[in-house]
Protein backbone atom coordinates (compact mmCIF):
# COMPACT_ATOMS: atom_id res chain seq x y z
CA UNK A 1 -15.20 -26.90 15.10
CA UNK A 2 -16.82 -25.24 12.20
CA UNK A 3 -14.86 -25.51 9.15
CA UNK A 4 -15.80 -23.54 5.68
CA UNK A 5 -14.24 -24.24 2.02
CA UNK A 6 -12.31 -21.48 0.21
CA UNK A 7 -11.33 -21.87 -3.36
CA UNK A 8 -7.76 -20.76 -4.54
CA UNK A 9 -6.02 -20.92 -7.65
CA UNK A 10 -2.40 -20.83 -7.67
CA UNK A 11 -0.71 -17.99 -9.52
CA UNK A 12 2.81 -17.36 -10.69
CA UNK A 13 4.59 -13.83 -11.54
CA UNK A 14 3.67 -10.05 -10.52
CA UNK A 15 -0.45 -9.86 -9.68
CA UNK A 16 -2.07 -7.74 -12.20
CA UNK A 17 -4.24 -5.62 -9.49
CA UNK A 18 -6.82 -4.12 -11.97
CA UNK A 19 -7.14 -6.97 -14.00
CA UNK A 20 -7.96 -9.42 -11.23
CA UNK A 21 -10.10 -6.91 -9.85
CA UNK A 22 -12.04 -6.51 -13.19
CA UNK A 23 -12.30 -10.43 -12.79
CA UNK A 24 -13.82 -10.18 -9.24
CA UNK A 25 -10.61 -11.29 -7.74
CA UNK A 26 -7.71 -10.13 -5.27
CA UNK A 27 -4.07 -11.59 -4.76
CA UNK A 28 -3.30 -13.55 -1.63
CA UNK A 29 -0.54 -15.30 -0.05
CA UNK A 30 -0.60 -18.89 2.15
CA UNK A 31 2.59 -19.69 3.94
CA UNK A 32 3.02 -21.89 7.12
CA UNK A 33 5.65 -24.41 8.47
CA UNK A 34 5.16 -26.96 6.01
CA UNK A 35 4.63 -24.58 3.00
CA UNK A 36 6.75 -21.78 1.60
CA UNK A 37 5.03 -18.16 0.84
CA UNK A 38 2.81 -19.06 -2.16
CA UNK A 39 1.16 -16.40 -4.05
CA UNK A 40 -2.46 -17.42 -5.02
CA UNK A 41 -5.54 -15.38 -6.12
CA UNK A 42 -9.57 -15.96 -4.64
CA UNK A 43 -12.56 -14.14 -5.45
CA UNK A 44 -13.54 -11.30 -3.44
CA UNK A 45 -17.42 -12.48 -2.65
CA UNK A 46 -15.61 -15.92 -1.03
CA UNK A 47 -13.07 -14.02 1.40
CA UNK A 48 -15.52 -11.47 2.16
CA UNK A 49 -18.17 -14.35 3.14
CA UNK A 50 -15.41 -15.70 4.83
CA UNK A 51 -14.41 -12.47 6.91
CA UNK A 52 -17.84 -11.96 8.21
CA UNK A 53 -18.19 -15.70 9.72
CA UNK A 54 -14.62 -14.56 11.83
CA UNK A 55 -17.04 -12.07 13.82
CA UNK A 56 -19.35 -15.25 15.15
CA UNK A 57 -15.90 -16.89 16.28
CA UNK A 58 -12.59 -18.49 14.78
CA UNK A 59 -12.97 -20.47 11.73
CA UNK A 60 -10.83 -23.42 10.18
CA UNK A 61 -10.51 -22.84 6.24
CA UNK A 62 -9.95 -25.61 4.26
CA UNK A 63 -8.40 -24.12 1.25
CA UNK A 64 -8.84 -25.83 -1.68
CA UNK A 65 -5.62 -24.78 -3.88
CA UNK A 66 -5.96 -25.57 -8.33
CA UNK A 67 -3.98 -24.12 -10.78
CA UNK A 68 -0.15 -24.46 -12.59
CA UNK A 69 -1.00 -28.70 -11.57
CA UNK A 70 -2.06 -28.14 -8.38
CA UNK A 71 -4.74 -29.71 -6.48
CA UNK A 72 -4.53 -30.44 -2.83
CA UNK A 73 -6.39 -29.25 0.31
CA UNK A 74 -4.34 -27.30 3.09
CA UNK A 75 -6.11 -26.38 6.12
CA UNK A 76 -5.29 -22.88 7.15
CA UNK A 77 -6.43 -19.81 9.31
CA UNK A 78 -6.71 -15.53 8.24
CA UNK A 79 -3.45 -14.07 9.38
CA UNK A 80 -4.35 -10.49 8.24
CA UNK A 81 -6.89 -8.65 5.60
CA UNK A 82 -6.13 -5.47 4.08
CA UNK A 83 -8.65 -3.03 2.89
CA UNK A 84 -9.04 -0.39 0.44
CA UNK A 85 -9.37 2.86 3.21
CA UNK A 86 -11.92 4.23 0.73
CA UNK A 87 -14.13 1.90 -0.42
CA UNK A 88 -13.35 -0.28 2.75
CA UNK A 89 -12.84 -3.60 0.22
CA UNK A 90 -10.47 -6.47 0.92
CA UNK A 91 -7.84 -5.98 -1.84
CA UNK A 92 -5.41 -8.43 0.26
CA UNK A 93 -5.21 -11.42 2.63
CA UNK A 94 -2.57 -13.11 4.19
CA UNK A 95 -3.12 -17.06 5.11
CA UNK A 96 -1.45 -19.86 7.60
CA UNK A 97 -1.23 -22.79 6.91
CA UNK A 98 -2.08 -24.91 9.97
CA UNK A 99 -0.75 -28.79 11.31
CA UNK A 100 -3.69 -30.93 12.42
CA UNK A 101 -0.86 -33.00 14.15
CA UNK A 102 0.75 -30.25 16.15
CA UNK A 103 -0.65 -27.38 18.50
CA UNK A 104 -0.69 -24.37 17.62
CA UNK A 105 -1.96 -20.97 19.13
CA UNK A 106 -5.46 -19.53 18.14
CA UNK A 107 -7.20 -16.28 19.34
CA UNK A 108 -10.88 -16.93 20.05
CA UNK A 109 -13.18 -14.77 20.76
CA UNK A 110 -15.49 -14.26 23.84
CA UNK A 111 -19.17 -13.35 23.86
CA UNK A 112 -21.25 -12.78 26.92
CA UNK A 113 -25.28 -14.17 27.91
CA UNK A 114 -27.86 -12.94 29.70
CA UNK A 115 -28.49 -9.88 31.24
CA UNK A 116 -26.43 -8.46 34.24
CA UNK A 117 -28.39 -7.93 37.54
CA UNK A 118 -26.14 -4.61 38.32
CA UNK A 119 -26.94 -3.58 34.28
CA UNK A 120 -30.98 -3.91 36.14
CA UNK A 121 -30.42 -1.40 38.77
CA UNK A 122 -28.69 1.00 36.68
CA UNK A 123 -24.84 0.01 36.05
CA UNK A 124 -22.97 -0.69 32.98
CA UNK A 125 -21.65 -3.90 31.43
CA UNK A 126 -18.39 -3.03 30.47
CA UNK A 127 -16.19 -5.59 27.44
CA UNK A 128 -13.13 -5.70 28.21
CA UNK A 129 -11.09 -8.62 27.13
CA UNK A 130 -12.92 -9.68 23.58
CA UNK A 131 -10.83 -12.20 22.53
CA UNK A 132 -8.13 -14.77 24.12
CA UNK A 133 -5.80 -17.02 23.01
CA UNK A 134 -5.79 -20.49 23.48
CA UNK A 135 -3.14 -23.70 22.48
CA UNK A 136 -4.31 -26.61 21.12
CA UNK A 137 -5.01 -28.98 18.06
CA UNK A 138 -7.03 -27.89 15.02
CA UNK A 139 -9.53 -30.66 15.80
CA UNK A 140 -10.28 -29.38 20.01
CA UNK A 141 -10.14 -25.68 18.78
CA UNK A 142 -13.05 -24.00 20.01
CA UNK A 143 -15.46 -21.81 17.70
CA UNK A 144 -16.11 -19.16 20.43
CA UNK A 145 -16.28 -18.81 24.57
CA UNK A 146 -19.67 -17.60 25.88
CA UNK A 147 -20.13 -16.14 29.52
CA UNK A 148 -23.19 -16.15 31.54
CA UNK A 149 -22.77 -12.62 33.09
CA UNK A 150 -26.31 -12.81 34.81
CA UNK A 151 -25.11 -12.87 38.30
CA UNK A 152 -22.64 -9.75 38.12
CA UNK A 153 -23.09 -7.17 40.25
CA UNK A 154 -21.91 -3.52 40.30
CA UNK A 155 -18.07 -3.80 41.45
CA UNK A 156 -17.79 -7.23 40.03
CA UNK A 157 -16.13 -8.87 37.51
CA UNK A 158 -15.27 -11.90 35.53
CA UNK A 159 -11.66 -13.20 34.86
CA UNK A 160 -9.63 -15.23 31.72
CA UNK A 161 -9.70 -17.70 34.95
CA UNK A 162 -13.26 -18.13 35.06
CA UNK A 163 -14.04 -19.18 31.31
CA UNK A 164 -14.98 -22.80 30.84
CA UNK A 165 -12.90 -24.30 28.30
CA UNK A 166 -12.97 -27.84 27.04
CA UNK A 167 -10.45 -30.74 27.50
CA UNK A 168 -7.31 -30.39 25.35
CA UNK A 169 -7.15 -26.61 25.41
CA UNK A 170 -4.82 -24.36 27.28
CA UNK A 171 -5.45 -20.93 27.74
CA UNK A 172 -2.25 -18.66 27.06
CA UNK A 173 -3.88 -15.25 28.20
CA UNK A 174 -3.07 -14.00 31.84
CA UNK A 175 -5.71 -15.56 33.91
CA UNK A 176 -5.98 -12.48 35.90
CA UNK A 177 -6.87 -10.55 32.91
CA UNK A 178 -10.47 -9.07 33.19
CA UNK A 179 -13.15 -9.82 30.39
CA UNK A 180 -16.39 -8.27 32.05
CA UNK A 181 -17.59 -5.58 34.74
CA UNK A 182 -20.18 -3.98 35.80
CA UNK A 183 -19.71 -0.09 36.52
CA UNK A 184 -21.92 2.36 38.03
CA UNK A 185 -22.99 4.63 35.58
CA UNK A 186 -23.85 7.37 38.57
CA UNK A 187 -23.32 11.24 37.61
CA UNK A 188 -21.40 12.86 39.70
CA UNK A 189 -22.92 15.91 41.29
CA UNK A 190 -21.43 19.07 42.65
CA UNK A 191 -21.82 19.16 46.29
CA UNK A 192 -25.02 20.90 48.30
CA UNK A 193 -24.23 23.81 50.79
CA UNK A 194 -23.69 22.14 54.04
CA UNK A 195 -21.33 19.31 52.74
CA UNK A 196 -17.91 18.75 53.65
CA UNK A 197 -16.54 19.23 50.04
CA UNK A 198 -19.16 22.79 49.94
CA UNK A 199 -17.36 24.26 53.32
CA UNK A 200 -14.06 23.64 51.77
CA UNK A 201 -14.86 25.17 48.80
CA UNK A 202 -16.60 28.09 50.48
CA UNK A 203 -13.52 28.59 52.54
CA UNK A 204 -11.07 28.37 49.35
CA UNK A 205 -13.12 30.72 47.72
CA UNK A 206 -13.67 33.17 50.71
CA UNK A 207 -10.41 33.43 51.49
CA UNK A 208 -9.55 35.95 48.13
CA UNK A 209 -12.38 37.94 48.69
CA UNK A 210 -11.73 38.76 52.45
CA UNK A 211 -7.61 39.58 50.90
CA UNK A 212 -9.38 41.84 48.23
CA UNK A 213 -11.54 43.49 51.13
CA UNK A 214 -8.32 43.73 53.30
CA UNK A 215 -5.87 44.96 50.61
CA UNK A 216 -9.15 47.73 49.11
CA UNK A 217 -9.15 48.69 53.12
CA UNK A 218 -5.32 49.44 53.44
CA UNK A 219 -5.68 51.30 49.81
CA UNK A 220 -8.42 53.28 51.22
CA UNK A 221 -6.33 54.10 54.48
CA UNK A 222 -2.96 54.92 52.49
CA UNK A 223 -4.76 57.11 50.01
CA UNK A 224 -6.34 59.70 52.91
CA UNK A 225 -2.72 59.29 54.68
CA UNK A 226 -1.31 60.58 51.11
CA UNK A 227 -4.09 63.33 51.39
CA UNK A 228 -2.83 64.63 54.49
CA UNK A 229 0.69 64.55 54.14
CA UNK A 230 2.48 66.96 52.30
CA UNK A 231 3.52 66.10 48.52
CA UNK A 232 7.57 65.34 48.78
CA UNK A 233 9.48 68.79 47.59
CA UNK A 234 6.07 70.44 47.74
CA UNK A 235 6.18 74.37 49.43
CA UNK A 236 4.76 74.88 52.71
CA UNK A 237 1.50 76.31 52.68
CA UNK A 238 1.13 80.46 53.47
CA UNK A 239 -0.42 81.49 56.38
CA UNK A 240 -3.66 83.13 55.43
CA UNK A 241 -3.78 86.76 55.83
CA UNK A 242 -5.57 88.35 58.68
CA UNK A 243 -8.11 90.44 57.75
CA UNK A 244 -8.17 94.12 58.45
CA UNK A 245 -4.75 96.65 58.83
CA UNK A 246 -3.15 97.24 61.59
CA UNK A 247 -4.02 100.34 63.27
């Protein structure tokens, strides 16, 4: 297991945020089972160094703590990093302490080889599960989990129950849980004249038009009836006069 050194100096009081910023540094805090919350202060360029190993898998600090007549090693992990959500800067980070004589939980991540034969003929290698957590000591605590995906086919998958993991660690994720697929990345089309899916559409779509032909048919009839008949309260219509007098 990969470990990398992080200097800290102890601090005491209220951090000055501008000032320690001015000095290329940010507050912190380290607490744990064996250590109460301690406020300390680390330069930026170290955590940020630090932060960017954590994407190539879990790291082990050993945090070297001077300062107000300190100086002692504690070995600890990141528990959380703020940032600045404009310039995106770490202005914050939270630390934890860790026992190298008892177990303790750890998320590691996962990171997949070689190409998928279902990515060949078209599908899609979906990441699902990117990280799982695992039980053990500091000293068995793996850096990362890699998994061969070569032989996944479209429709298949691989499981928290199929990673490999070395004596003395326990996996605490739900071994069901899936990590990768392969999808089909097929568009669906509309379907052709012909098809099933066509004829019931045709149908649905018919079956308005022949109402609309229907219902414009009875208008057509109901509007000569209304011709023909008389308008209600209307006078009867005068016999036409016959030509010519009588004799």
């Amino acid at each position: 297991m990969e470990k990398v050194v992080l200097d800290a100096v102890s601090r005491t009081g209220k951090a000055e945020g501008r000032k320690m910023k001015k000095d290329g540094k940010i507050p912190a805090v380290v607490y744990g089972k064996e250590t109460k919350s301690m406020p300390i202060e680390i330069k930026i360029r170290d955590i940020e160094k630090t932060v960017k190993h954590l994407s190539e898998g879990t790291l082990l600090i050993t945090l070297k703590l001077t300062g107000n007549g300190m100086n002692e090693e504690k070995i600890v992990v990141i528990q959380e990093v703020q940032r600045d959500p404009k310039t995106d800067e770490i202005i914050h980070a939270d630390f934890k302490q860790i026992s190298e004589k008892e177990k303790s939980i750890f998320k590691v991540p996962v990171f997949s080889t070689g190409l998928a034969e279902g990515v060949k003929i078209g599908g899609v290698l979906e990441f699902i599960t990117r990280e799982i957590q695992v039980r053990c000591l500091p000293k068995d605590l793996p850096q990362k989990f890699e998994m061969d995906v070569t032989n996944l086919m479209i429709g298949n998958d691989f499981t928290v129950e199929d990673i490999k993991v070395p004596e003395g660690v326990e996996i605490m994720t739900g071994k069901d849980k899936v990590v990768f697929t392969v999808v089909s990345h097929k568009i669906e089309e509309e379907p052709k004249p012909g098809e099933a899916g066509a004829v019931e559409a045709t149908a649905e779509g018919a079956q308005p038009e022949l109402i609309k032909k229907e219902r414009a048919a009875g208008e057509e009839g109901a509007e000569g009836e209304a011709a023909a008949a008389p308008a209600k309260g209307a006078a009867p219509a005068k016999e036409e006069k016959k030509e010519g007098k009588k004799k």
